[in-house]
C-alpha atoms as a PDB file:
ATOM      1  CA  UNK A   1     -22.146   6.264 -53.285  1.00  0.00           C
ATOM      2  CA  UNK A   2     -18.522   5.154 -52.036  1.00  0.00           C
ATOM      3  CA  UNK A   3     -15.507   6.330 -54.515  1.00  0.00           C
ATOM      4  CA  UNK A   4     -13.424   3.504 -55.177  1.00  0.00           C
ATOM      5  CA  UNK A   5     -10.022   4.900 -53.548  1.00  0.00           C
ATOM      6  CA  UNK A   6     -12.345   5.258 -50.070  1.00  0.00           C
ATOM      7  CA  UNK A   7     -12.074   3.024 -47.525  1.00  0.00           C
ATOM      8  CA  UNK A   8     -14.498   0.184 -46.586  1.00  0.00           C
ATOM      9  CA  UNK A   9     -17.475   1.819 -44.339  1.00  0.00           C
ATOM     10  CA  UNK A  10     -17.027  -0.516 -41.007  1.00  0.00           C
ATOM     11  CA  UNK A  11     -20.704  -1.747 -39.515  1.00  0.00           C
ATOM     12  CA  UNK A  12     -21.101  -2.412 -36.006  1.00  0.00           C
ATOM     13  CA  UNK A  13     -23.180  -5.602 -35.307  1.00  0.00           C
ATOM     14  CA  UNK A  14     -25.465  -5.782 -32.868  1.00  0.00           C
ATOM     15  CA  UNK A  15     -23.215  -8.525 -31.090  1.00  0.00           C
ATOM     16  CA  UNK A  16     -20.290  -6.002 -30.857  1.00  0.00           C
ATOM     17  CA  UNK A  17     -22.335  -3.504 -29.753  1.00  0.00           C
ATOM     18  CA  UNK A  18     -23.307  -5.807 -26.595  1.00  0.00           C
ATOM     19  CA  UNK A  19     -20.086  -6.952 -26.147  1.00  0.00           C
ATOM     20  CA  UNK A  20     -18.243  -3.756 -26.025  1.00  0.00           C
ATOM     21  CA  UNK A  21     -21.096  -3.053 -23.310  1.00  0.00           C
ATOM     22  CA  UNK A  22     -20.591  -6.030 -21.357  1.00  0.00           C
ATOM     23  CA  UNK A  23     -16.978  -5.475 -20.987  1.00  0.00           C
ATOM     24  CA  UNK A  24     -17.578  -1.430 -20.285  1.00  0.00           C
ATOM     25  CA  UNK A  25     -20.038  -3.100 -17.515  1.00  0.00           C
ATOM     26  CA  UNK A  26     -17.818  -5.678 -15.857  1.00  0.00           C
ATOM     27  CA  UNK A  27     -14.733  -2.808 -16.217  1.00  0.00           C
ATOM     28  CA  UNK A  28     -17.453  -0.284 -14.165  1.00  0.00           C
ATOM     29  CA  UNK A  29     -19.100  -3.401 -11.440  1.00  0.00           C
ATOM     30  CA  UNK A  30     -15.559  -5.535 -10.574  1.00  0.00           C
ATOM     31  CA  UNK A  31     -13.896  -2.863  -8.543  1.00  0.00           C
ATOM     32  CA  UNK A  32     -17.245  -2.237  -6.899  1.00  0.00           C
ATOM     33  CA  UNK A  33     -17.831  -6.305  -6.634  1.00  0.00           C
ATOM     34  CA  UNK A  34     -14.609  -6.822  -5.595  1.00  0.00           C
ATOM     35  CA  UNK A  35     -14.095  -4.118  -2.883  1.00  0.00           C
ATOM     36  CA  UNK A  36     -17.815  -5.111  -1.220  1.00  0.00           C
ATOM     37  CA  UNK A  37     -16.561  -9.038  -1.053  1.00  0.00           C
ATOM     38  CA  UNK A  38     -13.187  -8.377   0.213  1.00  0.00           C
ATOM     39  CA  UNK A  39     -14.890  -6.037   3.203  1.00  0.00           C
ATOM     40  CA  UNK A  40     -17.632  -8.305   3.593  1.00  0.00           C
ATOM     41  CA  UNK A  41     -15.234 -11.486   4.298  1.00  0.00           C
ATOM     42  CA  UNK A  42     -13.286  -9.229   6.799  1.00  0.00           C
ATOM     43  CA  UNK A  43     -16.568  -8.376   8.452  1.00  0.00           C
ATOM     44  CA  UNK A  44     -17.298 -12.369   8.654  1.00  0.00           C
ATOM     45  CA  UNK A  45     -13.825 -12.915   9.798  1.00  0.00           C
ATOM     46  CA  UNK A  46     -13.787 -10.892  12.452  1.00  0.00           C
ATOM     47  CA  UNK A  47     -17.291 -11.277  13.148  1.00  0.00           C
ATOM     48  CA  UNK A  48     -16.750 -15.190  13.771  1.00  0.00           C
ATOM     49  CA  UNK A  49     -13.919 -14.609  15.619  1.00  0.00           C
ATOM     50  CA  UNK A  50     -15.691 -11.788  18.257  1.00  0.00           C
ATOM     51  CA  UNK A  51     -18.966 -12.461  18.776  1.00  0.00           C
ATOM     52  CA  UNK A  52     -18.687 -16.140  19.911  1.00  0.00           C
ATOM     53  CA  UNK A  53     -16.611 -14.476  22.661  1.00  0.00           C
ATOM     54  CA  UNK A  54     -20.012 -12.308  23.833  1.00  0.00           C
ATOM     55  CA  UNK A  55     -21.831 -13.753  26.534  1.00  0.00           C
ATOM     56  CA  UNK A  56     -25.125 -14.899  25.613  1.00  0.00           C
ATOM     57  CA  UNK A  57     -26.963 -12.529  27.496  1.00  0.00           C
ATOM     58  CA  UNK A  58     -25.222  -9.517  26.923  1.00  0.00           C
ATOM     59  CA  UNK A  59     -25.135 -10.565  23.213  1.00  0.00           C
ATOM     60  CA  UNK A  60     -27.283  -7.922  20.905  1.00  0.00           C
ATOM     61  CA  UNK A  61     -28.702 -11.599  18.707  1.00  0.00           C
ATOM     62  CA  UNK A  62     -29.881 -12.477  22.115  1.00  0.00           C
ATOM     63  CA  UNK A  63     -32.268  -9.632  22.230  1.00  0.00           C
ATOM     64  CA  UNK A  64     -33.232  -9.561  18.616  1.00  0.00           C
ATOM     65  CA  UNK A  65     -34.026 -13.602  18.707  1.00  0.00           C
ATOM     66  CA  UNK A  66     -36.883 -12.943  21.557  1.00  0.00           C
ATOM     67  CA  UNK A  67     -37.913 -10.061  19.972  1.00  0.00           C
ATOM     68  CA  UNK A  68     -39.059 -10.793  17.161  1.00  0.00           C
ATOM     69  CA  UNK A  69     -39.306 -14.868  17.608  1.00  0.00           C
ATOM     70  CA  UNK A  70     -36.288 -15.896  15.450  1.00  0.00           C
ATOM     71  CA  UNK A  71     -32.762 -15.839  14.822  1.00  0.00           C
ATOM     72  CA  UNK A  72     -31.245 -12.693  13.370  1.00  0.00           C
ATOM     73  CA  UNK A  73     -27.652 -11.846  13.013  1.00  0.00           C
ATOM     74  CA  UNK A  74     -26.029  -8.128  12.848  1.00  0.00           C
ATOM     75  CA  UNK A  75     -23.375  -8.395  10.801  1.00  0.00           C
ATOM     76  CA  UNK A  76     -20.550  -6.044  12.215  1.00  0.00           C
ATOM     77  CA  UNK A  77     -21.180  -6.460  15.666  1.00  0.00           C
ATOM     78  CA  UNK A  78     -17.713  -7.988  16.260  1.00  0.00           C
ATOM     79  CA  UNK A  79     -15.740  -5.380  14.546  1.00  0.00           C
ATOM     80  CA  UNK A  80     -17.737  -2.727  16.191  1.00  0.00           C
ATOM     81  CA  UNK A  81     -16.232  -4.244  19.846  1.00  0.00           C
ATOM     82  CA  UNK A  82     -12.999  -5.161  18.205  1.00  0.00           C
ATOM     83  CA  UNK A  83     -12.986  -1.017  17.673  1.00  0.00           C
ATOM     84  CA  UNK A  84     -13.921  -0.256  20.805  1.00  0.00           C
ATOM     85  CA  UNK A  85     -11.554  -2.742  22.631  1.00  0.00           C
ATOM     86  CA  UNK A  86      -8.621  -1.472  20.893  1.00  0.00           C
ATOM     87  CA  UNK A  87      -9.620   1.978  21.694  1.00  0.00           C
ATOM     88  CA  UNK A  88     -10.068   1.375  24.969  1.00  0.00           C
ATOM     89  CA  UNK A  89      -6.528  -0.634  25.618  1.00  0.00           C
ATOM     90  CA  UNK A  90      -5.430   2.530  23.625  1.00  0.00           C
ATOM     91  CA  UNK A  91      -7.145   4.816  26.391  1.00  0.00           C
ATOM     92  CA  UNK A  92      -5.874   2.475  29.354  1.00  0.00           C
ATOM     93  CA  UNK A  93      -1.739   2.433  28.178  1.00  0.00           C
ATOM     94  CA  UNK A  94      -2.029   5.950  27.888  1.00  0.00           C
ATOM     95  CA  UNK A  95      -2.242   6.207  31.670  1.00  0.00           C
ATOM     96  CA  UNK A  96       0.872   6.118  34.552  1.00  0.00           C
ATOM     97  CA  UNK A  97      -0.467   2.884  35.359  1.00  0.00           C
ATOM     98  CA  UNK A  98      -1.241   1.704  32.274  1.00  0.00           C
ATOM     99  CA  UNK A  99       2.149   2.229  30.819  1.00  0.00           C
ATOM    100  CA  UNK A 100       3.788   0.476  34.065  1.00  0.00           C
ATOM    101  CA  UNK A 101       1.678  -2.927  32.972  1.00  0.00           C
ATOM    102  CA  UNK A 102       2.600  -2.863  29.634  1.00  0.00           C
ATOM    103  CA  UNK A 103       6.415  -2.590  30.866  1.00  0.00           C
ATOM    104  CA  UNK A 104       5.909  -5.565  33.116  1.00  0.00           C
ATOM    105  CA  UNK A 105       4.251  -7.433  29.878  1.00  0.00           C
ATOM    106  CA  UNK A 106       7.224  -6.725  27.490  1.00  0.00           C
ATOM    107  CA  UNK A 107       9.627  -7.858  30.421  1.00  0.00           C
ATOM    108  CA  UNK A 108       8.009 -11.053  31.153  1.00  0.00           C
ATOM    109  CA  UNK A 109       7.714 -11.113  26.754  1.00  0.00           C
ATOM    110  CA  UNK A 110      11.418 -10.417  26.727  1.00  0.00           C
ATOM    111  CA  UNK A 111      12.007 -13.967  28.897  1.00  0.00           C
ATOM    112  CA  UNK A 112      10.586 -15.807  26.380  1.00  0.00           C
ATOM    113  CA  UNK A 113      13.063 -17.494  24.226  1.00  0.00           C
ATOM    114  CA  UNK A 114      11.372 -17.166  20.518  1.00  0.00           C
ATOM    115  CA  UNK A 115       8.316 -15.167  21.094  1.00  0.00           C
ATOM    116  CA  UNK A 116      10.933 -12.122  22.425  1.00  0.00           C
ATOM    117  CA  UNK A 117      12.119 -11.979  18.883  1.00  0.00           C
ATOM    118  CA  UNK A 118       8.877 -12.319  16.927  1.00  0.00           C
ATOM    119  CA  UNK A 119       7.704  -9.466  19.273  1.00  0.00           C
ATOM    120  CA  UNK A 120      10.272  -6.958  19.530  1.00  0.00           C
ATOM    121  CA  UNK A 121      10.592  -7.194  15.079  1.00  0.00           C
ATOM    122  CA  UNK A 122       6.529  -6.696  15.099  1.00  0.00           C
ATOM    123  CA  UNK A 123       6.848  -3.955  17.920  1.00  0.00           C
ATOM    124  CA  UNK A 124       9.415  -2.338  15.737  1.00  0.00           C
ATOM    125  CA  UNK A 125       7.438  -2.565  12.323  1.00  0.00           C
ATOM    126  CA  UNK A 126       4.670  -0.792  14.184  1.00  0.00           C
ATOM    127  CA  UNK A 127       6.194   2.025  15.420  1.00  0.00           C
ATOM    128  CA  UNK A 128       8.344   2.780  12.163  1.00  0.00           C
ATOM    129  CA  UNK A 129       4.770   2.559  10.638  1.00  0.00           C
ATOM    130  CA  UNK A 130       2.995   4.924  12.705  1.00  0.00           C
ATOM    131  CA  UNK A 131       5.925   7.170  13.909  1.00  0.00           C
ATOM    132  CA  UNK A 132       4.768  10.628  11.691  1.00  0.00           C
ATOM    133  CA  UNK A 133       8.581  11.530  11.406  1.00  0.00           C
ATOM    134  CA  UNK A 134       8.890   8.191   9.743  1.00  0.00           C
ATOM    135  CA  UNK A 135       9.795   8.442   6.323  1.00  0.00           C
ATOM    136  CA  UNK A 136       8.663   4.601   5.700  1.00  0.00           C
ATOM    137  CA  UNK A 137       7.108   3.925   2.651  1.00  0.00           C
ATOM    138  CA  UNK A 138       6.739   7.756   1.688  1.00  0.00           C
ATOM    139  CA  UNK A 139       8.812   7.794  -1.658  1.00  0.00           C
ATOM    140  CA  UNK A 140       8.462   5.211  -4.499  1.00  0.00           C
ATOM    141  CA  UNK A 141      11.298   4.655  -6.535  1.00  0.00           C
ATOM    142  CA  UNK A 142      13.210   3.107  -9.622  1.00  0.00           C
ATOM    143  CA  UNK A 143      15.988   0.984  -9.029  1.00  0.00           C
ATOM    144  CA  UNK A 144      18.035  -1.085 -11.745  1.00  0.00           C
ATOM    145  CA  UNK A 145      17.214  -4.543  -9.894  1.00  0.00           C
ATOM    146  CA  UNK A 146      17.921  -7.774 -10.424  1.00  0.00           C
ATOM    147  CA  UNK A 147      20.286  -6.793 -12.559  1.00  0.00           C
ATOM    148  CA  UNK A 148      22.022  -3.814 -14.553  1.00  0.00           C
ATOM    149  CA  UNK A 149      19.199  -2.520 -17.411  1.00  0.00           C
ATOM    150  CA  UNK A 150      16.012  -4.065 -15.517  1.00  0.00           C
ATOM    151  CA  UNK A 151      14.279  -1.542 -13.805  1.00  0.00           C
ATOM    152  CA  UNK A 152      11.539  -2.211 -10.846  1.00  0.00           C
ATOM    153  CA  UNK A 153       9.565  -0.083  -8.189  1.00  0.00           C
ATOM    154  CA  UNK A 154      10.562   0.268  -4.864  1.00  0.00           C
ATOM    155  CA  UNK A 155       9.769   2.409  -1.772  1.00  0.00           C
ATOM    156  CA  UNK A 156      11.931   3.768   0.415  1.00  0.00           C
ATOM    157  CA  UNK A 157      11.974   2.805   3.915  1.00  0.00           C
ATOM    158  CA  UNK A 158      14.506   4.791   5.717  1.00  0.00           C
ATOM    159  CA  UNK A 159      18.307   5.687   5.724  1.00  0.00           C
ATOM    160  CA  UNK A 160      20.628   2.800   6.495  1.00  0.00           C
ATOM    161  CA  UNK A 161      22.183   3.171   9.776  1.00  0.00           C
ATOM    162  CA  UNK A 162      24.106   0.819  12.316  1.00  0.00           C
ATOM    163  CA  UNK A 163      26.444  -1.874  11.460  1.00  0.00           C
ATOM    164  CA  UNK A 164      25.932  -1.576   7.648  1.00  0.00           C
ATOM    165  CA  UNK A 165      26.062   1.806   8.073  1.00  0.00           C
ATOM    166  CA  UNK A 166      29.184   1.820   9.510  1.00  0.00           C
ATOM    167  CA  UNK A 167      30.875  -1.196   7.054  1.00  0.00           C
ATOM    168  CA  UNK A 168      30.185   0.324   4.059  1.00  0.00           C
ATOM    169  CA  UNK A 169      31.320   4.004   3.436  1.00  0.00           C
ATOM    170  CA  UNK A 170      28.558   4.598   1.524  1.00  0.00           C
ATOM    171  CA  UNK A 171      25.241   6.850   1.690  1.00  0.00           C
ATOM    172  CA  UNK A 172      22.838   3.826   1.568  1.00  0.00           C
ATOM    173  CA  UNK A 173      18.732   4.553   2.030  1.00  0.00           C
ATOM    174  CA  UNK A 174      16.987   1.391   2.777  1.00  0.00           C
ATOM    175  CA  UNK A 175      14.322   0.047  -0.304  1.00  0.00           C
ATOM    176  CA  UNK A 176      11.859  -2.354  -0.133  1.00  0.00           C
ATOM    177  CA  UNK A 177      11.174  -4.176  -3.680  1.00  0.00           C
ATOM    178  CA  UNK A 178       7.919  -5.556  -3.658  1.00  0.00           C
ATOM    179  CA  UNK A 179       6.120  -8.617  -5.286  1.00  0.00           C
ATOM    180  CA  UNK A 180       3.679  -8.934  -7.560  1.00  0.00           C
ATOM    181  CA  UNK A 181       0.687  -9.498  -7.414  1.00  0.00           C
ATOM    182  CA  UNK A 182       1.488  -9.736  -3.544  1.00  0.00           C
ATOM    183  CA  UNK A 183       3.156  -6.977  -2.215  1.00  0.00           C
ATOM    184  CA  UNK A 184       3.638  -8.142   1.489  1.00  0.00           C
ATOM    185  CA  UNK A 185       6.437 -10.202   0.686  1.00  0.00           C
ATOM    186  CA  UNK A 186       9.194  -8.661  -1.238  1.00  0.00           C
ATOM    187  CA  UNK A 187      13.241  -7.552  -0.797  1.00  0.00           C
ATOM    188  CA  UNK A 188      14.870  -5.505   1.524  1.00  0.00           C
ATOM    189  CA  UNK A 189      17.855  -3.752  -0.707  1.00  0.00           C
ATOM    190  CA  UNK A 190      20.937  -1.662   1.012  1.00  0.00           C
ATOM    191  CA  UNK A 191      21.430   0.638  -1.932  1.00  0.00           C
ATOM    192  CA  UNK A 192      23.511   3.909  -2.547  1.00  0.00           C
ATOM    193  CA  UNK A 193      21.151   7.234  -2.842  1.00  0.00           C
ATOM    194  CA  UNK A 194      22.650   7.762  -6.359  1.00  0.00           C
ATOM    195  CA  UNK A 195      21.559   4.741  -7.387  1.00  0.00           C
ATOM    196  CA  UNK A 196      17.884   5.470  -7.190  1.00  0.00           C
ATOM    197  CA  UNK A 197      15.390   7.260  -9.144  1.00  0.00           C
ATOM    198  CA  UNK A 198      13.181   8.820  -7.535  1.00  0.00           C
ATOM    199  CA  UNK A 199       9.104   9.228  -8.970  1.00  0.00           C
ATOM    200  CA  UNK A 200       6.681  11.725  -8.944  1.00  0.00           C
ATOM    201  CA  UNK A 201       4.000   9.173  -8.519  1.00  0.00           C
ATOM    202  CA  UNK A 202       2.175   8.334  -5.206  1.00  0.00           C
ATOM    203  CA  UNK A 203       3.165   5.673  -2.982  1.00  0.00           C
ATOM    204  CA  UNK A 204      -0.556   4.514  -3.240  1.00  0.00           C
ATOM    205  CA  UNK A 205       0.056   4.765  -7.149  1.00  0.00           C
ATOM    206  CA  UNK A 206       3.011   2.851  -7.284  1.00  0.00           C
ATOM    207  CA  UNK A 207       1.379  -0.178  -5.438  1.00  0.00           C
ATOM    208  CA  UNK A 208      -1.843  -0.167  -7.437  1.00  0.00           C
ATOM    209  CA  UNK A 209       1.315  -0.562 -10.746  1.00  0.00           C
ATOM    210  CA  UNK A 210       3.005  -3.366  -8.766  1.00  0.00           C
ATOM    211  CA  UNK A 211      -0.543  -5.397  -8.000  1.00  0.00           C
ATOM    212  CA  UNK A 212      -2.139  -5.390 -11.082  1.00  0.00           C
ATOM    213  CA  UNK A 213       1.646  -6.548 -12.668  1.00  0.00           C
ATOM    214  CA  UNK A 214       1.654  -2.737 -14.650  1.00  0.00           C
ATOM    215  CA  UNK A 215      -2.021  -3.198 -16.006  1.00  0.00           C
ATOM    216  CA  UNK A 216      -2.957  -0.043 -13.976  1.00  0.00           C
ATOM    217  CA  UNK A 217      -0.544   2.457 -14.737  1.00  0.00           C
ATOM    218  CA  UNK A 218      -0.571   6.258 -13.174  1.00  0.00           C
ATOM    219  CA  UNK A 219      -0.140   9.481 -15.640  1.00  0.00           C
ATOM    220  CA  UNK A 220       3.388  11.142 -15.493  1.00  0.00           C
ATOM    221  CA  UNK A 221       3.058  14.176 -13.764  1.00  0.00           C
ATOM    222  CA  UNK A 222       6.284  15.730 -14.635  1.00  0.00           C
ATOM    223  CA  UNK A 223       6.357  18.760 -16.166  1.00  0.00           C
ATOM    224  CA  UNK A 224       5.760  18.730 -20.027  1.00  0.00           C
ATOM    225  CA  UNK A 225       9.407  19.398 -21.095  1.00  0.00           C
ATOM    226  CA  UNK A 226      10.863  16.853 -18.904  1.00  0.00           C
ATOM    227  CA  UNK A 227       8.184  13.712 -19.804  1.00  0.00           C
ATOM    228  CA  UNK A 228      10.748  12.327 -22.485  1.00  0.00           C
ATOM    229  CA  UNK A 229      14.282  12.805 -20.329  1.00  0.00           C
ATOM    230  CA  UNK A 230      15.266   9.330 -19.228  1.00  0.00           C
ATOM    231  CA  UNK A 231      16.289   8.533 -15.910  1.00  0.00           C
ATOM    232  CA  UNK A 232      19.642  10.071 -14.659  1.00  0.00           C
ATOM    233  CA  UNK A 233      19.775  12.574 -17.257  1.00  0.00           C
ATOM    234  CA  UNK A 234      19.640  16.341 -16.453  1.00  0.00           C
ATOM    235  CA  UNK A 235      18.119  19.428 -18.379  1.00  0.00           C
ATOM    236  CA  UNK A 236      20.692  21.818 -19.753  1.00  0.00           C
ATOM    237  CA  UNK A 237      20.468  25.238 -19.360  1.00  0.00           C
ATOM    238  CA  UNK A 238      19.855  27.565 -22.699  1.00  0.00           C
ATOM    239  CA  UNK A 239      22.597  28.593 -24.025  1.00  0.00           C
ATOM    240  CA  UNK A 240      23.519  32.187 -23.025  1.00  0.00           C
ATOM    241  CA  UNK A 241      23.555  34.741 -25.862  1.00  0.00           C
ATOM    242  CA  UNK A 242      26.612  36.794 -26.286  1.00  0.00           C
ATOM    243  CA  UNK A 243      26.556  40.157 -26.050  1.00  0.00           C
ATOM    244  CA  UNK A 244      27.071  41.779 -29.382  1.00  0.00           C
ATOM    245  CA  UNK A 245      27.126  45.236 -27.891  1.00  0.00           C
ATOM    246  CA  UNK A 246      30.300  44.613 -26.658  1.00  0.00           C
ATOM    247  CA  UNK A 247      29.434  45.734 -22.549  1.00  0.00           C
END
C-alpha cells in the first residue's frame, strides 16, 4: 500500500513501450540506412558515368547477358575501372616520361585564359591536401567569430605567409570556418595565433559537431581538473608552503 507523502507509481503503457522502441530502432538503422544510400548513389553515379564508356564487347554485362539469356548488371563495375585508371595514370606520371607529358599538359593548361586559374587553385588544394607535412585541416579550433562573445569551430589550415604575411606584423595561422549543415563552403579567416583556442577534439569530431548543427557532440577529453576552466584561462600553481623550519 502507497503512504500518502510517496510519490505517484508511474506505469508504462504498452504504447510507450513501442514507441521508446521505435525511436531506439530508427536511432540504431538511420546511420546504417543512410551510409548504404549515400554509397549506393555514388556507386550509380559513377557507374552511369563509366560503364557506358566500355565497349560492348569487352563489357563484363556483355558476357553475363549470353550467358545466362538475359540482362544482368554488376553494380560497381565502373568504380572498379575508375580505380584502376587512376592508379594506372598514377603509375604512368611516376615515370621520366610520364612526368615530361604532364609538364607539356600544364603548359598548354597554363595558355588557357580561365581554365589556367581554375586549375592551378585545384592543383594547389590537392597538394596542400595530400602533402604529409601539411598541417591542413589537422587542428580544430575555437574562435570568437562573427563577432566578440560568439564562439564557432574552425580548423586550421596553415600559417599565413606572403603578402598578408608581410602587411600585417602579426603571427596570423590561416582558419577555415565552416558551414552548417554543409561544410564545403565556409570562411577563410587571417587570424592572430592568440586569438584561437585550440581543442582536444578530433578534426573528424569537430565536423561530425558542425554537420549535425551541435546535435552530435564529442566528450571533453581534458583532464578532469581542467574540464570547468574556460577558454584563455590558465591553472595556477599551488601555493608553495613556507618553510617554518627556518632553512
Amino acid at each position: 500500500m502507497r503512504s500518502a507523502g510517496s510519490p505517484p507509481v508511474r506505469r508504462t503503457g504498452f504504447w510507450h513501450r513501442i514507441r521508446a522502441y521505435f525511436l531506439a530502432g530508427v536511432l540504431i538503422t538511420s546511420p546504417i540506412v543512410i551510409t548504404l544510400a549515400l554509397a549506393l548513389w555514388l556507386v550509380n553515379f559513377v557507374d552511369s558515368h563509366i560503364v557506358p564508356l566500355i565497349p560492348e564487347q569487352w563489357n563484363p554485362d556483355t558476357y553475363l547477358r549470353e550467358l545466362f539469356g538475359f540482362k544482368i548488371s554488376i553494380p560497381g563495375i565502373g568504380v572498379v575501372i575508375l580505380f584502376v585508371v587512376i592508379t594506372l595514370i598514377g603509375w604512368v606520371t611516376a615515370s621520366y616520361l610520364g612526368r615530361i607529358f604532364v609538364r607539356i599538359g600544364e603548359n598548354i593548361v597554363a595558355r588557357m585564359p580561365v581554365v589556367s586559374g581554375i586549375y592551378g587553385a585545384v592543383k594547389q588544394i590537392m597538394e596542400t591536401i595530400f602533402r604529409n607535412q601539411s598541417q591542413a585541416f589537422r587542428r580544430a579550433v575555437l574562435v570568437e567569430y562573427p563577432r566578440r562573445g560568439l564562439w564557432t569551430v574552425a580548423f586550421v589550415t596553415g600559417k599565413a605567409e606572403g603578402e598578408v604575411r608581410s602587411l600585417i606584423d602579426e603571427d596570423l595561422i590561416n582558419i577555415y570556418v565552416p558551414t552548417t549543415p554543409n561544410p564545403t563552403s565556409g570562411f577563410l579567416l587571417f587570424v592572430p595565433k592568440s586569438d584561437v583556442v585550440y581543442l582536444d577534439m578530433t578534426v573528424e569530431e569537430a565536423f561530425k559537431l558542425v554537420i549535425s548543427g551541435g546535435l552530435v557532440t564529442p566528450p571533453d577529453r581534458r583532464p578532469e581538473g581542467q574540464q570547468n576552466i574556460p577558454p584563455g584561462d590558465k591553472i595556477e600553481p599551488p601555493a608553495k608552503v613556507a618553510n617554518l623550519s627556518g632553512g
